[in-house]
C-alpha atoms as a PDB file:
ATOM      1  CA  UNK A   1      30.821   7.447   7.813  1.00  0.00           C
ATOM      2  CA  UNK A   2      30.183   5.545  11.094  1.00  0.00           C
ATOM      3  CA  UNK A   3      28.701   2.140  10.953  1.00  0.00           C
ATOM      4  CA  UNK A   4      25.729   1.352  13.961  1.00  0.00           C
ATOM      5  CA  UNK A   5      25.085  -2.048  14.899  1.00  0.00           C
ATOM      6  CA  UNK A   6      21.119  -1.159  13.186  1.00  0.00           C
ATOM      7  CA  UNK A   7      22.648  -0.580  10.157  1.00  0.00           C
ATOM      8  CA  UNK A   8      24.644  -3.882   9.376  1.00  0.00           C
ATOM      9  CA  UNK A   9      22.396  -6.327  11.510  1.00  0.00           C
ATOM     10  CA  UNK A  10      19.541  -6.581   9.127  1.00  0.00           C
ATOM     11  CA  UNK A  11      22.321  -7.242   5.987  1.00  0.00           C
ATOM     12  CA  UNK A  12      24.551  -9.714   7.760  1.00  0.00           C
ATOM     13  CA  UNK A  13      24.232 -13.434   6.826  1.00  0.00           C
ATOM     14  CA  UNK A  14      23.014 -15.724   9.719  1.00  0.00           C
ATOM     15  CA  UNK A  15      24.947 -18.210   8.511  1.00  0.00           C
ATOM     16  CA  UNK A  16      28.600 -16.394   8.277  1.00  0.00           C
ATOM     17  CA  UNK A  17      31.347 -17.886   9.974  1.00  0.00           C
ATOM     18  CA  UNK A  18      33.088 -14.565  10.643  1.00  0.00           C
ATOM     19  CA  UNK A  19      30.428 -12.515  12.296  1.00  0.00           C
ATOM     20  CA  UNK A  20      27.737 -15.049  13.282  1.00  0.00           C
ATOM     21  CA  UNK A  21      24.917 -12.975  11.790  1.00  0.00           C
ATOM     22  CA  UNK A  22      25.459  -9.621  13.952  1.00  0.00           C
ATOM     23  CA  UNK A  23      27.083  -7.619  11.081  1.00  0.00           C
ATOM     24  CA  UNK A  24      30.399  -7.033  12.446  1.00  0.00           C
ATOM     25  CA  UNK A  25      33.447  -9.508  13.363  1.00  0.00           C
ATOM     26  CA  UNK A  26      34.116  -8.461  16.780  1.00  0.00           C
ATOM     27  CA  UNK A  27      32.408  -6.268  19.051  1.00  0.00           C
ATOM     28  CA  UNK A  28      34.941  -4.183  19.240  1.00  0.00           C
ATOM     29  CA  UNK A  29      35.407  -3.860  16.031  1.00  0.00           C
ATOM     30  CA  UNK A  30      33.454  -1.020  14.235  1.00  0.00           C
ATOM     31  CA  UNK A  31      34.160  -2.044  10.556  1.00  0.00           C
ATOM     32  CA  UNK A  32      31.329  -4.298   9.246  1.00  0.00           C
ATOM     33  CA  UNK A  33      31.854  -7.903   8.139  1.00  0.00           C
ATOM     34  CA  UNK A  34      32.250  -8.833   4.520  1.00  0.00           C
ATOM     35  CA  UNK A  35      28.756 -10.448   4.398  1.00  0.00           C
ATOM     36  CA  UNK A  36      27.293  -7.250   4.878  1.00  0.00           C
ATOM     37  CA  UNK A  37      29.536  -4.778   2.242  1.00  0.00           C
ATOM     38  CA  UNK A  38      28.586  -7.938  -0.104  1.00  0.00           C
ATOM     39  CA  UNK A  39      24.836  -7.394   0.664  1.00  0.00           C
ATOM     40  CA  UNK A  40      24.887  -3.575  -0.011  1.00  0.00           C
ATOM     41  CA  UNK A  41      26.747  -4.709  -3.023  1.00  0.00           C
ATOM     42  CA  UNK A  42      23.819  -7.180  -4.164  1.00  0.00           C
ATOM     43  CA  UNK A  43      21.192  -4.566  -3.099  1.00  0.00           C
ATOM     44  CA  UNK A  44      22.139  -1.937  -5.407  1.00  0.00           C
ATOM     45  CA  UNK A  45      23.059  -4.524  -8.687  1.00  0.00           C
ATOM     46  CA  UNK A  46      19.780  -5.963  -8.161  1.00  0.00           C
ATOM     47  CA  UNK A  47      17.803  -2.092  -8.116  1.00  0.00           C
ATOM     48  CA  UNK A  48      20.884  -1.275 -11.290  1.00  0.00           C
ATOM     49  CA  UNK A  49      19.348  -4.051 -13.807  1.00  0.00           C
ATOM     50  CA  UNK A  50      15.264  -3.416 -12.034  1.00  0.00           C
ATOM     51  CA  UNK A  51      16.198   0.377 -13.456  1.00  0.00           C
ATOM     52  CA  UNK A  52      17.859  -0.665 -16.648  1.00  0.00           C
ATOM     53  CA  UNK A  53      16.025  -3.008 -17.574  1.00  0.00           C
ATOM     54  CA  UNK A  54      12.579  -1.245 -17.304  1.00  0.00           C
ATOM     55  CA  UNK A  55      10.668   0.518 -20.155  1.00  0.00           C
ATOM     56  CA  UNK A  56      12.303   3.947 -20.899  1.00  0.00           C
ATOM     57  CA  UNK A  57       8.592   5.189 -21.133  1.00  0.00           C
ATOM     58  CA  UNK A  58       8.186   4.357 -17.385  1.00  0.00           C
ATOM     59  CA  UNK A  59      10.850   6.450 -16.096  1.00  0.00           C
ATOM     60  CA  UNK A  60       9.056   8.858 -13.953  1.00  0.00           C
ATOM     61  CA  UNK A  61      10.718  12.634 -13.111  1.00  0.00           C
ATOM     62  CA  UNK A  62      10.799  13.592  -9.871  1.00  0.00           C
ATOM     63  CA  UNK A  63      10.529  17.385  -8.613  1.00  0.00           C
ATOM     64  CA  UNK A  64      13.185  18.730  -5.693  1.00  0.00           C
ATOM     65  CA  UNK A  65      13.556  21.267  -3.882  1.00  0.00           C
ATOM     66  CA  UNK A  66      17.391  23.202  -3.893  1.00  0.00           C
ATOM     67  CA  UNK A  67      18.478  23.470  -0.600  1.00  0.00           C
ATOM     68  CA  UNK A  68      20.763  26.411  -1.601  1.00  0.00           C
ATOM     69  CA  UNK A  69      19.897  30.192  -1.599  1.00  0.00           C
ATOM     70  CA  UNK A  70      17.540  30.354  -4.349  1.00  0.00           C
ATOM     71  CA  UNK A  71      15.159  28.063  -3.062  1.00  0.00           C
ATOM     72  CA  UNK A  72      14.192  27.026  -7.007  1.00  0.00           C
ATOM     73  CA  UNK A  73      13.284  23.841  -7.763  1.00  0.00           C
ATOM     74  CA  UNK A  74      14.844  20.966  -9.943  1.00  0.00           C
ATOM     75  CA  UNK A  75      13.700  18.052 -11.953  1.00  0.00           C
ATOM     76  CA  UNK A  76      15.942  14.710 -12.192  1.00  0.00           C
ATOM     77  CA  UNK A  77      15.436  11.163 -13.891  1.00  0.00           C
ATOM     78  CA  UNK A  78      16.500   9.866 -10.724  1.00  0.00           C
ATOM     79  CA  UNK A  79      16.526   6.061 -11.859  1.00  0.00           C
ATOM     80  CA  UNK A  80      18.581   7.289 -15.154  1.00  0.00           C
ATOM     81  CA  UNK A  81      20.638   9.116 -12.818  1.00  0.00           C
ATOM     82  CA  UNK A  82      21.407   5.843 -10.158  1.00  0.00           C
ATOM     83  CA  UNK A  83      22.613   3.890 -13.213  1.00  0.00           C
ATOM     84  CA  UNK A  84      25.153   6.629 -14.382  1.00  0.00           C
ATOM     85  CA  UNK A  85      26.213   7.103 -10.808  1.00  0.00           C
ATOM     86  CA  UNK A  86      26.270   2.594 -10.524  1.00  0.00           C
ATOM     87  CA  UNK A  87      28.173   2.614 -13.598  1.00  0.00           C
ATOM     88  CA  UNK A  88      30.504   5.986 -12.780  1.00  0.00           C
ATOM     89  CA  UNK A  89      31.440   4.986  -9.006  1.00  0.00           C
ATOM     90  CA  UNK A  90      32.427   1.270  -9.804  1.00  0.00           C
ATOM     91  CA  UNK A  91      35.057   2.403 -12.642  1.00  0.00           C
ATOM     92  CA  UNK A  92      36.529   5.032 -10.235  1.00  0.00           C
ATOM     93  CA  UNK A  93      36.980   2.508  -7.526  1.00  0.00           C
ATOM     94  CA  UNK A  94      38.356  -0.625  -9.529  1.00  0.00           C
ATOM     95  CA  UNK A  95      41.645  -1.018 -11.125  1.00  0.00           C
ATOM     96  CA  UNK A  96      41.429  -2.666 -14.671  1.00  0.00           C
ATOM     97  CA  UNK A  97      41.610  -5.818 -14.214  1.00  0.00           C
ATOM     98  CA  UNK A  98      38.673  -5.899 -11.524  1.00  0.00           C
ATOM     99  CA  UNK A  99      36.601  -3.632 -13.806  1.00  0.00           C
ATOM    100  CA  UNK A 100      37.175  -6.086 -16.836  1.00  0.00           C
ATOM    101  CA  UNK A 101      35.561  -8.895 -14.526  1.00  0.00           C
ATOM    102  CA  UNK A 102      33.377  -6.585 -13.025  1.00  0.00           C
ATOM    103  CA  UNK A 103      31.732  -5.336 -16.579  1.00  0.00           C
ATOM    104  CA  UNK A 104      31.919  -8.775 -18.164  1.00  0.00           C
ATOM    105  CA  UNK A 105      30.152 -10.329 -15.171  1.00  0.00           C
ATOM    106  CA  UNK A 106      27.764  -7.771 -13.862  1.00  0.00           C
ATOM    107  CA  UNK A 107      26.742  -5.172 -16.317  1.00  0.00           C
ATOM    108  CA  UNK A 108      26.905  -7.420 -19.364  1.00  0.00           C
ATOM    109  CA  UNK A 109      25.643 -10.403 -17.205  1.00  0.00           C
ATOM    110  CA  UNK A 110      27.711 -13.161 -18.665  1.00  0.00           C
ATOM    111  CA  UNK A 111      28.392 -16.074 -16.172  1.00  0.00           C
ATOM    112  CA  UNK A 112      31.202 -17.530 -14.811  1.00  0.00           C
ATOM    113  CA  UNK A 113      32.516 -20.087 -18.058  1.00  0.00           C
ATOM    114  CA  UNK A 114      32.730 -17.229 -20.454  1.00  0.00           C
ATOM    115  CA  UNK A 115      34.225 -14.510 -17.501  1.00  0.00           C
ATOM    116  CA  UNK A 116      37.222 -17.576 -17.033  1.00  0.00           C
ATOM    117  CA  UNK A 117      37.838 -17.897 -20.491  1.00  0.00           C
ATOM    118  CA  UNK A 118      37.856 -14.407 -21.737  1.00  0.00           C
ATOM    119  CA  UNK A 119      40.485 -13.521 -18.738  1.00  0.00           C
ATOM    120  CA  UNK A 120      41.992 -16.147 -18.400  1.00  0.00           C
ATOM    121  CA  UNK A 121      41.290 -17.373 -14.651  1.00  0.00           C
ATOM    122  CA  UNK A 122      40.167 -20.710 -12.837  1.00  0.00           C
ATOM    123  CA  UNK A 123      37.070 -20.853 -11.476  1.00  0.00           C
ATOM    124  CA  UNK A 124      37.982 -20.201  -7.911  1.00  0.00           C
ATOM    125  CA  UNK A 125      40.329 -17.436  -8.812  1.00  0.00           C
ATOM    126  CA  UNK A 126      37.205 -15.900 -10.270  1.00  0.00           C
ATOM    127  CA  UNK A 127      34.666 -16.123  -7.353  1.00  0.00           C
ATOM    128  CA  UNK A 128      37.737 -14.695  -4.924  1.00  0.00           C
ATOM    129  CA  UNK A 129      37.646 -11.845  -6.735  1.00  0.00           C
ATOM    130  CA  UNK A 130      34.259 -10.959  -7.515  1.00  0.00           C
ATOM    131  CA  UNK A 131      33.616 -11.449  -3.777  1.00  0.00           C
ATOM    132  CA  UNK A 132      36.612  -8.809  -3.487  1.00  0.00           C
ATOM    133  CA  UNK A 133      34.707  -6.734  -5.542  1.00  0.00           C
ATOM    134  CA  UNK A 134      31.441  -7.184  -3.884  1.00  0.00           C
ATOM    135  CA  UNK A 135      32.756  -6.190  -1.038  1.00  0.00           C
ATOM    136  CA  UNK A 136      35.306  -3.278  -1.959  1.00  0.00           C
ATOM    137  CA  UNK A 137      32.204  -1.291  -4.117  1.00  0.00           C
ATOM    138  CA  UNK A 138      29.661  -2.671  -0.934  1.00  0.00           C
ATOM    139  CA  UNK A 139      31.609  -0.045   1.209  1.00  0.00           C
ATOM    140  CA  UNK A 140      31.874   2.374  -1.605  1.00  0.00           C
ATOM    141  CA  UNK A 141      28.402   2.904  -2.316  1.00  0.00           C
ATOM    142  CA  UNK A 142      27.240   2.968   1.901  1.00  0.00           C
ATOM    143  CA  UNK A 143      30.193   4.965   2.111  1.00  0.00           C
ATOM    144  CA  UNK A 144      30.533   7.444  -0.726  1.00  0.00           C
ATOM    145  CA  UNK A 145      29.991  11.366   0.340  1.00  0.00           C
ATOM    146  CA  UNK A 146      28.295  13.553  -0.173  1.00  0.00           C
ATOM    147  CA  UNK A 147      25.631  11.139  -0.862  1.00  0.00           C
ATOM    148  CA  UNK A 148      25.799   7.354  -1.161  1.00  0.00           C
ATOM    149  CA  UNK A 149      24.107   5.112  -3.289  1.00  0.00           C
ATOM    150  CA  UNK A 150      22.802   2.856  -0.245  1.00  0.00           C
ATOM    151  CA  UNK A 151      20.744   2.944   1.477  1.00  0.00           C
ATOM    152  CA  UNK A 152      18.039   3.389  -1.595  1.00  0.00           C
ATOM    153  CA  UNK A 153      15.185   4.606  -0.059  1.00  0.00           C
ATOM    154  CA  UNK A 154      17.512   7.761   1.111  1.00  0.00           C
ATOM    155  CA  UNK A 155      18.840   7.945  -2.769  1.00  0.00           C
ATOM    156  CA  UNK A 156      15.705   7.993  -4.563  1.00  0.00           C
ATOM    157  CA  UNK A 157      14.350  10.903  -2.324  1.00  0.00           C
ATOM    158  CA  UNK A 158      12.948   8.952   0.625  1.00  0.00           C
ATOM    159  CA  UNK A 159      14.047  10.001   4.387  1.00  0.00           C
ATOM    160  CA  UNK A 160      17.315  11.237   4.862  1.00  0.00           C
ATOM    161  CA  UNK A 161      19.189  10.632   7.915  1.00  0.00           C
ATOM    162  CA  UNK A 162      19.569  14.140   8.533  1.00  0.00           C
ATOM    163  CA  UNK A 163      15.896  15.218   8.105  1.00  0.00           C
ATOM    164  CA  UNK A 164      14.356  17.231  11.070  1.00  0.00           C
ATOM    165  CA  UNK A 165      11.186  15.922  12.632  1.00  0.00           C
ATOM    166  CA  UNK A 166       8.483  18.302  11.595  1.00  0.00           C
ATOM    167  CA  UNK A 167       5.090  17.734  13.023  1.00  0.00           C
ATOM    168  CA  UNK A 168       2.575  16.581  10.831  1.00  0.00           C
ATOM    169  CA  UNK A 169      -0.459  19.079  11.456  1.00  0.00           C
ATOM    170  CA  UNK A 170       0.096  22.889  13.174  1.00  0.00           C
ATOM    171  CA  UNK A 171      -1.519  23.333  16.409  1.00  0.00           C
ATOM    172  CA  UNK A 172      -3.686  26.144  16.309  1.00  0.00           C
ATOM    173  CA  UNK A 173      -7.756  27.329  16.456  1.00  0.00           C
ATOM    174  CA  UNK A 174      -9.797  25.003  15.344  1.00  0.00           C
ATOM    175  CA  UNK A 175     -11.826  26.019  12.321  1.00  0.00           C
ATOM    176  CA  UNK A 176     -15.472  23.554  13.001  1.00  0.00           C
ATOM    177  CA  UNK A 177     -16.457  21.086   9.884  1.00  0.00           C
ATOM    178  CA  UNK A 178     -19.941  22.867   9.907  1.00  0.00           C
ATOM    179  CA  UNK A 179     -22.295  25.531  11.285  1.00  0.00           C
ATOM    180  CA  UNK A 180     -23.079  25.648  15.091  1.00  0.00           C
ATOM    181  CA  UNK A 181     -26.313  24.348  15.928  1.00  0.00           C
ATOM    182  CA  UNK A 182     -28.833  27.194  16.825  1.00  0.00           C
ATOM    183  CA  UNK A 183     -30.385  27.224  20.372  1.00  0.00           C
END
């Protein structure tokens, strides 16, 4: 998938030494800057616990049309369905030892003190690698075909990139709101 400069500008830290807030590193350069995979990362974990941490009662089904050659239409739990696919896609992309910090320290949500001393790493040995694995699942999920898990809005049935532009109304005759007025 082929990053645009709209696409990692509004994610990239102002503050980042590597990119100085545009999103990527150089301007040749068409891979984005870590600050940015780590704030796709950080999007999706925060919308993960929002959906699993909400009422099962207030899960809400959503209807779909198939695009395929029946034209029927399909129900989904699509908030049920973004944590599988959360939970799925991270343990396909880490090796052990990354998922082991990655489930102690974001699904379970235990902090840093515990993560060191059940795995047995320093402190900064820790934060290097969960800011490795911020930034190796960041690309996965923007990148992941045939449909990634970020952008959100695009997930959870929203615009697609690929949509068509359909005009809102049909131009056509009129049909008037009332009666002509007699003469």
């Amino acid at each position: 998938m082929k990053w645009t400069r709209s696409d990692a500008l509004p994610l990239a830290a102002p503050n980042c030494a590597q990119c100085r807030g545009l999103g990527f590193r150089s301007l040749k350069d068409e891979a984005p800057c870590n600050c940015v995979l780590r704030a796709i990362f950080r999007a999706c974990h925060a919308h993960f616990r929002y959906c699993s941490t909400k009422e099962r009662s207030m899960s809400r089904i959503s209807i779909e049309g198939n695009r395929g050659g029946q034209r029927k239409t399909i129900w989904s739990r699509k908030s049920e369905e973004f944590i599988a696919d959360f939970c799925l896609v991270s343990r396909r992309a880490l090796n052990e030892f990354e998922y082991a910090i990655f489930k102690t320290h974001f699904l379970l949500g235990a902090d840093w003190k515990p993560c060191c001393r059940k795995l047995g790493l320093d402190r900064g040995n820790f934060f290097h690698e969960v800011y490795r694995i911020e930034q190796r699942l960041g690309r996965v999920f923007r990148e992941l075909q045939p449909y990634g898990l970020y952008p959100l809005d695009e997930y959870f049935g929203g615009a697609t990139r690929e949509a068509e532009v359909r005009p809102r109304f049909q131009m056509g005759r009129a049909t008037p709101l009332r009666p002509p007025v007699a003469a």
